[in-house]
Protein backbone atom coordinates (compact mmCIF):
# COMPACT_ATOMS: atom_id res chain seq x y z
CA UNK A 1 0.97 -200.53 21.52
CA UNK A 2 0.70 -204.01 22.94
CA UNK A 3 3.17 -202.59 26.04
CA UNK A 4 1.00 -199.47 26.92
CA UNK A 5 -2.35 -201.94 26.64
CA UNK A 6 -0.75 -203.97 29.05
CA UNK A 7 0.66 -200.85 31.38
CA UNK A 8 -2.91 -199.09 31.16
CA UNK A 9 -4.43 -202.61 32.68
CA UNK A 10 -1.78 -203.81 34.97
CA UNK A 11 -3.02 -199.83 36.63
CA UNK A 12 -6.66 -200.33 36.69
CA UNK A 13 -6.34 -203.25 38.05
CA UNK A 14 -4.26 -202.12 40.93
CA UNK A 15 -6.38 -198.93 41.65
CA UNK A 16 -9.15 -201.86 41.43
CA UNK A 17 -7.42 -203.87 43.95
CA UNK A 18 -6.72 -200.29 46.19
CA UNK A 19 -10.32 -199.52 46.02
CA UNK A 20 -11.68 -202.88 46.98
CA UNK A 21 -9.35 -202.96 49.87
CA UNK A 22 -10.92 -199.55 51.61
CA UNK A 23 -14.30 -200.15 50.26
CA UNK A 24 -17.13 -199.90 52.98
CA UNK A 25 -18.64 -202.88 53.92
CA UNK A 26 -21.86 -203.64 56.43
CA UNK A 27 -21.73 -204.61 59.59
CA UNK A 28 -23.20 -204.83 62.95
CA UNK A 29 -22.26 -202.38 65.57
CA UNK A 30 -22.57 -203.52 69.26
CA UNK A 31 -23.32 -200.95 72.32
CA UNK A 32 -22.40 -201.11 76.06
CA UNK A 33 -24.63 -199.54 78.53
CA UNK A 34 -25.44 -198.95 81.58
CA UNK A 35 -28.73 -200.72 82.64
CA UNK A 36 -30.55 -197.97 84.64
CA UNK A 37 -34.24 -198.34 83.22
CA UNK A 38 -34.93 -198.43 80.68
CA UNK A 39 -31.92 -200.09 79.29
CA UNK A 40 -31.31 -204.11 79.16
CA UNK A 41 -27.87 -204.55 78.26
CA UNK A 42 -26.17 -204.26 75.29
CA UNK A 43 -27.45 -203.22 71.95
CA UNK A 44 -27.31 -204.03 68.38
CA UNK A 45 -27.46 -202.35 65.23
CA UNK A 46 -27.08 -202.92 61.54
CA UNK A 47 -24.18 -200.63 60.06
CA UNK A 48 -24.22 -199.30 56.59
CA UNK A 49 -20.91 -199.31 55.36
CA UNK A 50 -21.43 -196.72 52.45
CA UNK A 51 -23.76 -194.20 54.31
CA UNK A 52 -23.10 -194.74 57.34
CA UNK A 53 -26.59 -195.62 58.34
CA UNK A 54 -27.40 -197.74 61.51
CA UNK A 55 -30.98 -199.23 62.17
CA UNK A 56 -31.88 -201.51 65.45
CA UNK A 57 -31.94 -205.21 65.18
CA UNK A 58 -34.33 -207.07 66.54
CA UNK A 59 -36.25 -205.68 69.11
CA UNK A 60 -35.89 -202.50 69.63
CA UNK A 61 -31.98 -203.40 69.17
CA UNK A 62 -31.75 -205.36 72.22
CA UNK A 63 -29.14 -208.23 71.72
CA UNK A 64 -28.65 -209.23 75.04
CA UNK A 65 -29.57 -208.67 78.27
CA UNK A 66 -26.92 -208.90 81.39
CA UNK A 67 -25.93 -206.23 83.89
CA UNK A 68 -23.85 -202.47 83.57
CA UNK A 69 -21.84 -204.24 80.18
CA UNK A 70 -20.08 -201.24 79.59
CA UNK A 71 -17.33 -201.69 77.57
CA UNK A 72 -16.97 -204.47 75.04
CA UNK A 73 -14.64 -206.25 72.49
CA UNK A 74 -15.52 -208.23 69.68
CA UNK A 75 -13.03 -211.21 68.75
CA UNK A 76 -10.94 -211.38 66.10
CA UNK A 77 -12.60 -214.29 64.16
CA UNK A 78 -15.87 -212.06 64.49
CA UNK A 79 -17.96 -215.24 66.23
CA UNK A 80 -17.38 -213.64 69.88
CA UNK A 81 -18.20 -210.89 72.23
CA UNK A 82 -16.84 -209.83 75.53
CA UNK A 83 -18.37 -207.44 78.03
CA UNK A 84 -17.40 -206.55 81.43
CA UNK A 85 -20.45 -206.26 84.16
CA UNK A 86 -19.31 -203.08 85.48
CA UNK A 87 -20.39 -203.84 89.22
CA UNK A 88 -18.64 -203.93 92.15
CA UNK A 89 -20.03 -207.21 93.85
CA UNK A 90 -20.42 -210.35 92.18
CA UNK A 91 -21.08 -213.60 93.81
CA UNK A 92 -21.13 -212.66 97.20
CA UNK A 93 -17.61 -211.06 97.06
CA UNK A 94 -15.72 -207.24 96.05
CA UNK A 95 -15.19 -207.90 92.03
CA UNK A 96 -17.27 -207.69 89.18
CA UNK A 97 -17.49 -209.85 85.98
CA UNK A 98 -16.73 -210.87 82.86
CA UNK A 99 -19.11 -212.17 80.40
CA UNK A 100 -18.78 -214.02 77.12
CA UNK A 101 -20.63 -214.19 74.22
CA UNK A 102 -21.28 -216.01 71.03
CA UNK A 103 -22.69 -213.79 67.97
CA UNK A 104 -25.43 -214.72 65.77
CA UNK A 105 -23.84 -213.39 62.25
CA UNK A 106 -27.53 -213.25 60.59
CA UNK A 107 -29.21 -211.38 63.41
CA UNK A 108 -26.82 -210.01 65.62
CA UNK A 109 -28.38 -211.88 68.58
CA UNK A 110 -25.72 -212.59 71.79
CA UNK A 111 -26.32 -216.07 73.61
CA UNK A 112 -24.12 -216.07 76.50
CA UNK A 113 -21.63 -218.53 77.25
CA UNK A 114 -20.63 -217.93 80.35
CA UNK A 115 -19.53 -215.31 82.83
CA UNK A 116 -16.55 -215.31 85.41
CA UNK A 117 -15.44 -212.78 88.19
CA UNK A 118 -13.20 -210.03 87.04
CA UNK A 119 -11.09 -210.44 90.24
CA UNK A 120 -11.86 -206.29 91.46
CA UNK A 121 -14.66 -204.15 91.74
CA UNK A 122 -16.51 -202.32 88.97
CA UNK A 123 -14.03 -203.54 85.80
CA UNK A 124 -14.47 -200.78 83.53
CA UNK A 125 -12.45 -201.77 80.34
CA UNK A 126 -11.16 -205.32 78.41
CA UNK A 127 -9.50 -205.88 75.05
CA UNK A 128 -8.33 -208.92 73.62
CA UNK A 129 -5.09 -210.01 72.49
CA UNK A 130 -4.47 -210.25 68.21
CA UNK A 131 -4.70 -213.88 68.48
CA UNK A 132 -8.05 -213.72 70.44
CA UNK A 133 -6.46 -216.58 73.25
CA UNK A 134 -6.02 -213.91 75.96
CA UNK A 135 -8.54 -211.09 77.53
CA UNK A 136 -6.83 -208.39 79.53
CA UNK A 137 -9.70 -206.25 82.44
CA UNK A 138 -8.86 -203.20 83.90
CA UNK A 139 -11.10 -202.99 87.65
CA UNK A 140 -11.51 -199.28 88.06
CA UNK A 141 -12.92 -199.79 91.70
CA UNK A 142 -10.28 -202.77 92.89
CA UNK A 143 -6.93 -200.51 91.24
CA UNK A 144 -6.37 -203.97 89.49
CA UNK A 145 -5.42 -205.53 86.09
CA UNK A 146 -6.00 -209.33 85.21
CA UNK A 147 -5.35 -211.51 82.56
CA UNK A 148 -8.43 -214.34 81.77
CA UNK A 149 -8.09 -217.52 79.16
CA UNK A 150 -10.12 -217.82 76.21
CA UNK A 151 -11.17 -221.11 75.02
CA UNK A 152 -11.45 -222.08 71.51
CA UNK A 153 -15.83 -222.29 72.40
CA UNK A 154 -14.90 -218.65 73.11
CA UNK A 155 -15.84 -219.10 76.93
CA UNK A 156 -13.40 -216.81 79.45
CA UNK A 157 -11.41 -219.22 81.84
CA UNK A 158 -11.36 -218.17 85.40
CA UNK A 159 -8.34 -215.38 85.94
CA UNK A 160 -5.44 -216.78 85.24
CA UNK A 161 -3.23 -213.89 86.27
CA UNK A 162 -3.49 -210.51 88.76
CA UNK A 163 -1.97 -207.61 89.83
CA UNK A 164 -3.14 -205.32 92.56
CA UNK A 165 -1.96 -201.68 92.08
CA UNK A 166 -1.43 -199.61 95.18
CA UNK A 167 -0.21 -196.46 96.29
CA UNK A 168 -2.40 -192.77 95.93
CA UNK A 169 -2.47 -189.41 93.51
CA UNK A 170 -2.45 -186.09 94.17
CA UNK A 171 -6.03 -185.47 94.18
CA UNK A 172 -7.43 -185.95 97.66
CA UNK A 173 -11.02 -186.86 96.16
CA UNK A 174 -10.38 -188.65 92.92
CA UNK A 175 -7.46 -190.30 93.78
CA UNK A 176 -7.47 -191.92 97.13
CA UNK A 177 -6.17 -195.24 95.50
CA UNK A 178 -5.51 -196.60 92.43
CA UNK A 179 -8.16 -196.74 89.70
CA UNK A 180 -7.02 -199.06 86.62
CA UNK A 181 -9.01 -197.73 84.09
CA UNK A 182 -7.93 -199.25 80.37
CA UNK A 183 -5.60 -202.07 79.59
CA UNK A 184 -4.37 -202.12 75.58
CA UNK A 185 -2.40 -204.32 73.69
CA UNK A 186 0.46 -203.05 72.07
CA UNK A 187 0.29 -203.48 67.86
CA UNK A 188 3.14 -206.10 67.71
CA UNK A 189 1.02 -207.95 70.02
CA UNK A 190 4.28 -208.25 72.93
CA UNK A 191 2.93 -205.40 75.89
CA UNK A 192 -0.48 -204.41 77.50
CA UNK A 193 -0.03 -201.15 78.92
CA UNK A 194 -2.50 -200.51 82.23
CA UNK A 195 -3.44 -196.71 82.66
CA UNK A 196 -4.45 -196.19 86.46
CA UNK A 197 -6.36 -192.60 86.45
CA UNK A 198 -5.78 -193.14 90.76
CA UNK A 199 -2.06 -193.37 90.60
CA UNK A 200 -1.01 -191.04 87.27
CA UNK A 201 0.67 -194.26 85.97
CA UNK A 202 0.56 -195.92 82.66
CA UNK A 203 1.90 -199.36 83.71
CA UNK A 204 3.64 -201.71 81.41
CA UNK A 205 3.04 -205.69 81.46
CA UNK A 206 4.66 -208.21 79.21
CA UNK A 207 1.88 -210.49 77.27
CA UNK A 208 3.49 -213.83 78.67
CA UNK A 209 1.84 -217.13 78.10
CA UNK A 210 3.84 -218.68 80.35
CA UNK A 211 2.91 -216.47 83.12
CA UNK A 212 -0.85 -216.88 82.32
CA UNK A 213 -1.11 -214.17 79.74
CA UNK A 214 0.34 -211.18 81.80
CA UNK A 215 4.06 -210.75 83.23
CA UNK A 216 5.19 -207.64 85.40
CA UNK A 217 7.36 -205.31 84.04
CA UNK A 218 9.13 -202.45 86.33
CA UNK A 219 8.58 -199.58 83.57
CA UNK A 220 5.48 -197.04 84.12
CA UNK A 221 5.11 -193.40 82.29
CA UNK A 222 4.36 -191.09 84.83
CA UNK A 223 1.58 -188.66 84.36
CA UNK A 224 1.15 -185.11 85.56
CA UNK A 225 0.30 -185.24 89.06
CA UNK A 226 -3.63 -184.69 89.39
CA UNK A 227 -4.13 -185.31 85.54
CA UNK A 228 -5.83 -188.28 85.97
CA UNK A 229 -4.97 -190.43 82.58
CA UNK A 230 -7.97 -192.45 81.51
CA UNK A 231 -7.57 -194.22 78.40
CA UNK A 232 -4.97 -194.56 75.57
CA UNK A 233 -4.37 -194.72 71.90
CA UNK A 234 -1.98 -196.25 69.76
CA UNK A 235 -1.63 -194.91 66.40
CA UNK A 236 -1.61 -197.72 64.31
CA UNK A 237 1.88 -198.35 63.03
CA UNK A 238 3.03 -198.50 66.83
CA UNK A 239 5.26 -195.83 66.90
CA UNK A 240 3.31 -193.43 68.88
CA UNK A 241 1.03 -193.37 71.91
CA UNK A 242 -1.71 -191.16 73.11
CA UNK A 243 -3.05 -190.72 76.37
CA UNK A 244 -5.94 -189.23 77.55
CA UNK A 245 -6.25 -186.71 81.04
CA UNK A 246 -9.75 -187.28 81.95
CA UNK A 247 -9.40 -184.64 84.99
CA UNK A 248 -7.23 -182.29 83.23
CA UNK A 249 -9.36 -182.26 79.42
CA UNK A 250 -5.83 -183.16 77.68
CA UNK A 251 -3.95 -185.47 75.85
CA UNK A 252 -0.37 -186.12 76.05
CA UNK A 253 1.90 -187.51 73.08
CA UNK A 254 4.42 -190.05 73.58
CA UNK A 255 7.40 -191.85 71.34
CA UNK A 256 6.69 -195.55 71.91
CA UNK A 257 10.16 -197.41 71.88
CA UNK A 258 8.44 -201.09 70.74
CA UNK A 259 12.18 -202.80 71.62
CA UNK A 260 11.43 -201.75 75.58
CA UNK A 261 7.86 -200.74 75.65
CA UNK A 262 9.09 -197.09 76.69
CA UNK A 263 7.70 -194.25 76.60
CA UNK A 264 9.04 -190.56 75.85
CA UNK A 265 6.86 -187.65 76.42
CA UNK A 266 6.57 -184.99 73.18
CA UNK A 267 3.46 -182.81 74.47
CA UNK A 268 0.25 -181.68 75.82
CA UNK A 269 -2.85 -180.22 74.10
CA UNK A 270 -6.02 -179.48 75.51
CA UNK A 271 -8.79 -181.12 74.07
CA UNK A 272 -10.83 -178.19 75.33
CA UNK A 273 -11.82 -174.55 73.44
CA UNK A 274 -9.84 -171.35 74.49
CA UNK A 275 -11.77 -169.83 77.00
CA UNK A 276 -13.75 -172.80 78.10
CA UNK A 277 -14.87 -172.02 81.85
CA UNK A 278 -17.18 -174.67 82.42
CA UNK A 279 -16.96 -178.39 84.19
CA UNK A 280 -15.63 -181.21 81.91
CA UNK A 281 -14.04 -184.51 81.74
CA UNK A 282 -12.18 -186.42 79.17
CA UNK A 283 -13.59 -189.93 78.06
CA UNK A 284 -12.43 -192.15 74.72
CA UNK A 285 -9.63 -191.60 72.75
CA UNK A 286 -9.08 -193.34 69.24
CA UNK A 287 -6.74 -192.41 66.58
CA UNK A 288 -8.02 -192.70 62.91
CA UNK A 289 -7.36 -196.17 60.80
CA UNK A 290 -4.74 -194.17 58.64
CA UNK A 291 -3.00 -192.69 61.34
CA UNK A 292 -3.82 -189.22 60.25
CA UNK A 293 -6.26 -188.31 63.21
CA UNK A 294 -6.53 -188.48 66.38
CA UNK A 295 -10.37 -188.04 68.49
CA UNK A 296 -11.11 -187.13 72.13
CA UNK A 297 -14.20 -187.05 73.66
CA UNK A 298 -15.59 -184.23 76.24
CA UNK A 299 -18.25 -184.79 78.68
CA UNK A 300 -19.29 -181.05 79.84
CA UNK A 301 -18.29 -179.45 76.16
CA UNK A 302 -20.46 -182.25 74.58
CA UNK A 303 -17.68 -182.42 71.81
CA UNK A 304 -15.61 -184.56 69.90
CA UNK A 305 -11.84 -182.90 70.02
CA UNK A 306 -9.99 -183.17 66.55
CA UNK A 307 -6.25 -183.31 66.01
CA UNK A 308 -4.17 -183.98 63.18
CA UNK A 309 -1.01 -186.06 63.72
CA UNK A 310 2.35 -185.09 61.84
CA UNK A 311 3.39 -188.29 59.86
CA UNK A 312 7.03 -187.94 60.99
CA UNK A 313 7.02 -186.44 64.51
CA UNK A 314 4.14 -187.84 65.87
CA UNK A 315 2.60 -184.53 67.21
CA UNK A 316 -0.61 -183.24 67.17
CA UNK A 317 -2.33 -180.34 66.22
CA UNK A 318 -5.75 -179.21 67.16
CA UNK A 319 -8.26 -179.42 63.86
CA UNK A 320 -11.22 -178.22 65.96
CA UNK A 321 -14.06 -180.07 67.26
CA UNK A 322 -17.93 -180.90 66.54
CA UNK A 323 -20.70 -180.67 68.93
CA UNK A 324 -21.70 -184.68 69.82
CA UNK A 325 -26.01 -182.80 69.67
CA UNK A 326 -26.03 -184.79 73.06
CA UNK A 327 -25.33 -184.77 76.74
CA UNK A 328 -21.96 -186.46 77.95
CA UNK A 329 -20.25 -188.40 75.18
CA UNK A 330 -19.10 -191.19 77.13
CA UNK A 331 -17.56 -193.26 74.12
CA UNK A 332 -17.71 -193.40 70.42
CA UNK A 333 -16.28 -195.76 67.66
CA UNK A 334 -14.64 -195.59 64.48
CA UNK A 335 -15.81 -197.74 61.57
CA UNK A 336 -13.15 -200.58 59.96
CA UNK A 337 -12.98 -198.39 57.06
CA UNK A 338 -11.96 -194.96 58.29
CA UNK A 339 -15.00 -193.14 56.93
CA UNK A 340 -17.49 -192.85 59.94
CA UNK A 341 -17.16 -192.31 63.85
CA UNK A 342 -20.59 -192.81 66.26
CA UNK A 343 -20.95 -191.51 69.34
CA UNK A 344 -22.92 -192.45 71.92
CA UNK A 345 -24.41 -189.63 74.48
CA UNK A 346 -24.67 -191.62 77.80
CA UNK A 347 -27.34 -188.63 79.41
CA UNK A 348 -29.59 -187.89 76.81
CA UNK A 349 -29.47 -191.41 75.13
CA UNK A 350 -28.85 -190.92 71.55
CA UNK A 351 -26.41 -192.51 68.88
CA UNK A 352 -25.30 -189.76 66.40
CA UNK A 353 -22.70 -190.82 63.14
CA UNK A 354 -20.56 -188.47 61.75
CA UNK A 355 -18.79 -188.75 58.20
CA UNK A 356 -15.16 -188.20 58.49
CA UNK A 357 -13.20 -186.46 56.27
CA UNK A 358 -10.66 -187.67 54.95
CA UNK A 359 -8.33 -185.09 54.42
CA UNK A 360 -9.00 -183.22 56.80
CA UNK A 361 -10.18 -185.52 59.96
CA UNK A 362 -13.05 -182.95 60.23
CA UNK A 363 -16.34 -184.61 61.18
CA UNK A 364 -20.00 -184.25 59.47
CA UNK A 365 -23.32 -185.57 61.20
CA UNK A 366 -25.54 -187.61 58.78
CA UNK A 367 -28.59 -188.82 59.41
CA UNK A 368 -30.82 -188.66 62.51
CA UNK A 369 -29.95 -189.60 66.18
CA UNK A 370 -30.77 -192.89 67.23
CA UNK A 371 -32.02 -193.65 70.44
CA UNK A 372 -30.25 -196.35 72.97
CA UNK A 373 -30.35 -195.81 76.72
CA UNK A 374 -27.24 -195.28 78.64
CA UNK A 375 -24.66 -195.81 75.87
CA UNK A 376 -21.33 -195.86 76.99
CA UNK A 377 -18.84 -198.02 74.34
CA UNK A 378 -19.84 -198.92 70.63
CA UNK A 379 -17.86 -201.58 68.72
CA UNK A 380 -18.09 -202.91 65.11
CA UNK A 381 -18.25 -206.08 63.88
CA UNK A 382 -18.18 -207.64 60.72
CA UNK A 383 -20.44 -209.41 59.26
């Protein structure tokens, strides 16, 4: 008797432990816009963990106000954010900026700390490394990548490494030149890989501290010419990489080799509905905490794409998709815990949140839209 007492707790208290790991916790979710009036900058909200619930902070949600901050990344330790200033002149010369932040846990207020060029025009993407010492920029209007410092104050350091891509695409308007569009960090923390929409490249860069965060590698995936790859996912145990055809409205699955940061093509989906006719373009990609899922966003179908990803082959399958009840979903984020994704319709200015299921990846609105103008990226932090 003693033995099955002992069995019977030694179980609840590992499906206690389970449960408290995935349990939903509240948090403040951070917005990017673009700062046509009436928007300010970027935006903050309070984040319900269990309902999925987000209400402004503030006033009127505004956390900070600075110029085009499109896309954004929160540090690791939670006390920072980044933006980029998505502009294409910044003191005096062709480049935009980078600007730093420090995050007021109990409000969600951003005081900045400082704000450097980002070396090209109009940088349109940044992510930090996993230990939060190095900030990788992607200038869609320079064709550049560039690796910045962070300080333990959490201030950028001026750019302490560049590369200049060069060369042209097939399409003779979208792709005159190169167009670095995302840089992302591989999971074991060793490779950024650079997608240029101009060139039909994904580039590969070693994360070198030595080299001032970013080292040149000579391996690229080439792209479909004319596809125009915008942005990439990872699913999260690293074996597999997703990448994103904003001109085409597909995504492409790869095997990631982690030993040489290679990439092997396995197929292409549409992320668009059989018999779609209209205009669209592809914008954020994101695969799903438990690597289950994989999400697209089209600007033109107004949709969120859904796929399912086979465990062992890394494939996808199309699970359908759900109408973002906006104009041109830009970007969108997942929650930490898997259970919600928000999307953010740049043209008619709304915030909607979706419950995902779990078992199926299928997605759910709850609650009302939420009005923010411009939104273009939406990021989570902790509190």
């Amino acid at each position: 008797m003693t033995k099955i007492l002992l069995c019977a707790l030694g179980l609840f208290l590992l499906a206690g432990a389970g449960h408290s790991q995935t349990r939903p916790e509240d948090g403040i979710m951070y917005v990017g816009t673009y700062t046509r009036a009436p928007s300010k900058g970027i935006y903050a909200y309070r984040f319900q963990g269990a309902t999925g619930a987000i209400t402004p902070l503030g006033a009127a949600g505004l956390a900070a106000e600075t110029e085009n901050p499109s896309f954004l990344a929160v540090h690791p330790n939670q006390r920072f954010l980044y933006a980029v200033n998505e502009v294409s002149r910044y003191e005096g010369k062709d480049a935009g900026s980078v600007s730093a932040f420090s995050i007021d846990r109990a409000t969600g207020t951003l005081t900045l700390l400082n704000r450097v060029s980002s070396r090209g025009g109009s940088p349109c993407h940044l992510e930090l490394d996993r230990s939060g010492k190095w900030l990788f920029v992607a200038n869609y209007g320079g064709g550049s990548v560039a690796a910045f410092p962070v300080h333990p104050d959490g201030k950028v350091g001026e750019a302490s490494a560049f590369f200049q891509h060069t060369g042209a695409g097939a399409d003779a308007a979208r792709q005159k030149g190169p167009h670095a569009h995302e840089t992302v960090v591989s999971p074991d923390n060793r490779y950024v890989l650079a997608v240029d929409l101009g060139l039909d490249k994904v580039f590969t860069y070693r994360l070198d501290p030595a080299a001032g965060g970013l080292a040149p590698d000579p391996k690229f995936a080439a792209i479909a010419p004319g596809s125009g790859p915008r942005h990439l996912a990872f699913r999260p145990d690293g074996k597999f990489v997703y990448v994103l055809k904003e001109m085409l409205s597909a995504v492409v699955a790869f095997r990631y080799d982690a030993g040489g940061a290679t990439l092997a093509e396995l197929q292409t989906l549409s992320t668009l509905p059989e018999g779609f006719s209209g205009e669209n373009s592809g914008a954020e990609i994101a695969a799903h905490p438990s690597g289950k899922f994989l999400y697209t966003s089209n600007r033109g179908d107004d949709s969120i794409a859904i796929f399912r990803i086979d465990a062992a082959k890394g494939t996808l399958t199309s699970a359908g998709r759900a109408s973002t009840q906006g104009k041109t979903p830009r970007g969108f984020g997942i929650d930490p815990s898997g259970r919600f994704l928000v999307a953010g319709n740049q043209n008619s200015g709304t915030l909607v949140t979706f419950r995902i299921d779990q078992e199926t990846g299928g997605l759910t609105p709850v609650g009302k839209p939420v009005e923010v103008p411009f939104p273009v990226s939406v990021v989570f932090s902790k509190r």
